[in-house]
C-alpha atoms as a PDB file:
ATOM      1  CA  UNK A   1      68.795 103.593 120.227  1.00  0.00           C
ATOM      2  CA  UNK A   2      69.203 100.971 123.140  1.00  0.00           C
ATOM      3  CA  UNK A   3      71.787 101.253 125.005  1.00  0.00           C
ATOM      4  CA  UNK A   4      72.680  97.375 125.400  1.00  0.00           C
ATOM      5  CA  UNK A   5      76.181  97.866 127.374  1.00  0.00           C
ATOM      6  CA  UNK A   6      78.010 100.823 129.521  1.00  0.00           C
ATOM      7  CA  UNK A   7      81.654 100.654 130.850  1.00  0.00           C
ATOM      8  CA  UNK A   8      84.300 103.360 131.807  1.00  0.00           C
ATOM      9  CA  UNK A   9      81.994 106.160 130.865  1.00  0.00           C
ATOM     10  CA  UNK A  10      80.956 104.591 127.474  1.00  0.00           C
ATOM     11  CA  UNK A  11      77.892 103.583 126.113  1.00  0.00           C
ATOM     12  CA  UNK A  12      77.467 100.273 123.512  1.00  0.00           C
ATOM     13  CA  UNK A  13      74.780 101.015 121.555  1.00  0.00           C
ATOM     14  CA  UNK A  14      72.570  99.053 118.578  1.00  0.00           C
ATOM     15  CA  UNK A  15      70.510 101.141 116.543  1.00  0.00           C
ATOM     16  CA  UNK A  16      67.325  99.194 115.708  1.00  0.00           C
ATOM     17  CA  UNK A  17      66.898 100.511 111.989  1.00  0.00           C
ATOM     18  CA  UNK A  18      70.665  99.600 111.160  1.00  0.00           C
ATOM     19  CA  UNK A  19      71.834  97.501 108.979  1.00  0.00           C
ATOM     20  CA  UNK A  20      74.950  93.861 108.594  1.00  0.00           C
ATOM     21  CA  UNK A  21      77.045  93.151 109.528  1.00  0.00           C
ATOM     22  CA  UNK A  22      76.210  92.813 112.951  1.00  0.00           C
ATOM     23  CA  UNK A  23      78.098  95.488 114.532  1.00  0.00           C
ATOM     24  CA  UNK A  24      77.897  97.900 117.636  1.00  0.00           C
ATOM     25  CA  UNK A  25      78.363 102.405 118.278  1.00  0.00           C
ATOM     26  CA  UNK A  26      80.202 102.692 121.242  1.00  0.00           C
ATOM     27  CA  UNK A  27      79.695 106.432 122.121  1.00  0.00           C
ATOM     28  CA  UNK A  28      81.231 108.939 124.352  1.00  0.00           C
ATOM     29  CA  UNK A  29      80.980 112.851 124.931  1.00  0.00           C
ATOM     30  CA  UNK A  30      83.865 112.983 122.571  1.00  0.00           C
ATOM     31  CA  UNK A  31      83.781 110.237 120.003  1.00  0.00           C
ATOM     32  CA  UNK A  32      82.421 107.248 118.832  1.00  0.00           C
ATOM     33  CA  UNK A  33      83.550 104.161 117.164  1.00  0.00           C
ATOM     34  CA  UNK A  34      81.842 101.354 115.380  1.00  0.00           C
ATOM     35  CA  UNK A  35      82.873  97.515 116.017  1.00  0.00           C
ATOM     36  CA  UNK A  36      82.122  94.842 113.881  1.00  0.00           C
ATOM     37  CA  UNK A  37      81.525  92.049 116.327  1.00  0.00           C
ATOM     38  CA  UNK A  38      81.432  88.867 113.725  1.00  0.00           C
ATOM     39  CA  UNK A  39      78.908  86.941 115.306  1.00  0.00           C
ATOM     40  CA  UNK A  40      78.062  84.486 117.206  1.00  0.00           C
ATOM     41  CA  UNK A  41      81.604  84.314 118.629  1.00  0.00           C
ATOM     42  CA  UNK A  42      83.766  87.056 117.350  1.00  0.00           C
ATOM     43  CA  UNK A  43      86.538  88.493 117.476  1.00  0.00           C
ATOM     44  CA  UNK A  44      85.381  92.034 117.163  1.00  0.00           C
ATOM     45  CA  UNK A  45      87.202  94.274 114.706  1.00  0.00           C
ATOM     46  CA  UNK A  46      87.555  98.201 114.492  1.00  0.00           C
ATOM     47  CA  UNK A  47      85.464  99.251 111.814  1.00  0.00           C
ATOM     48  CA  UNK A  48      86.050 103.205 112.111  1.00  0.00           C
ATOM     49  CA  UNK A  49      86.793 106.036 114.959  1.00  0.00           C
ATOM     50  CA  UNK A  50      86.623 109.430 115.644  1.00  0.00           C
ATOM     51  CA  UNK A  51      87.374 111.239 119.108  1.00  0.00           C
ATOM     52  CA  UNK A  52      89.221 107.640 120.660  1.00  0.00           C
ATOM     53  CA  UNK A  53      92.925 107.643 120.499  1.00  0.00           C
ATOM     54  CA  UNK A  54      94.384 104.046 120.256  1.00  0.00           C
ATOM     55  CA  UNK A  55      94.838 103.341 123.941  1.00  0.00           C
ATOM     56  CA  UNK A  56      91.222 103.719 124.741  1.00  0.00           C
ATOM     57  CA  UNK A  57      90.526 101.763 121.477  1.00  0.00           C
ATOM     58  CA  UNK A  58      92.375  98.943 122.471  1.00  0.00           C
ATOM     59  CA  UNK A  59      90.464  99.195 126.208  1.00  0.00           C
ATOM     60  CA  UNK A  60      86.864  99.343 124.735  1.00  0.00           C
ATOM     61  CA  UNK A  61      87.959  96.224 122.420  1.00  0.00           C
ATOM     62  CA  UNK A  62      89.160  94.394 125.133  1.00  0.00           C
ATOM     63  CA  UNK A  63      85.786  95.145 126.662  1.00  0.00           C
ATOM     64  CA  UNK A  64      83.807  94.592 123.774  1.00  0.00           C
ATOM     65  CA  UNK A  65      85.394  91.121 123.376  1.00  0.00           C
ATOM     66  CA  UNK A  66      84.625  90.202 127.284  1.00  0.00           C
ATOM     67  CA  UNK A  67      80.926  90.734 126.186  1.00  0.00           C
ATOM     68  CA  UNK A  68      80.895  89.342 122.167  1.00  0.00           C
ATOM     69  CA  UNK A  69      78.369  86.387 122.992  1.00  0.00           C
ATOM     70  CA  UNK A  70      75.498  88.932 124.941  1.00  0.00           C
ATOM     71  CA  UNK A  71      76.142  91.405 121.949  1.00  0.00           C
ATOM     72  CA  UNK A  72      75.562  88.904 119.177  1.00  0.00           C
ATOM     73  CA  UNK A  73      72.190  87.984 121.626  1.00  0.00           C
ATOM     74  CA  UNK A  74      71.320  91.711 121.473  1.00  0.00           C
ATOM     75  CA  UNK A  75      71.735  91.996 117.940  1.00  0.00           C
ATOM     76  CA  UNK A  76      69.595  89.696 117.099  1.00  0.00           C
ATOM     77  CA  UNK A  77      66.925  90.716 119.429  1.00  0.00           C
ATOM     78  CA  UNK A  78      66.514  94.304 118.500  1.00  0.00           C
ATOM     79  CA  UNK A  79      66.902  93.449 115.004  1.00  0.00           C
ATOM     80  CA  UNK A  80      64.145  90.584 114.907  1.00  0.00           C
ATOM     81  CA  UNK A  81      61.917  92.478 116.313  1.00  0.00           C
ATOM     82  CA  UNK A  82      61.871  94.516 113.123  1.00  0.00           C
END
């Protein structure tokens, strides 16, 4: 599972054998949540999440926003490889 982005303790990760949407697991020791980053430009939308109350969701979107375009690039890497 490549770990494609980390910020504030977080990892953003895109599990090669996964399937579309495009989306991304960001991960934590205590939860994880699952964006759907509607590619190539986004926005990216809250899928589901468990563990992240909605201050730190509305953090890692902000983040996950920032980065949309390099995600959408990553997607399609890991998943054309395949």
């Amino acid at each position: 599972m490549p770990t494609v982005l980390r910020f504030d303790g977080l990892r953003v990760v895109i599990y090669p054998n996964d399937h579309r949407p495009e989306h991304v697991h960001v991960r934590s020791a205590d939860g994880e949540a699952v964006f759907l980053l509607h590619c190539p430009a986004g926005p990216p939308v809250l899928r589901e999440s468990y563990g992240f109350n909605r201050p730190q969701l509305t953090r890692i979107l902000a983040q996950l926003a920032q980065a949309v375009a390099e995600l959408c690039e990553e997607w399609r890497v890991i998943h054309d490889r395949h």
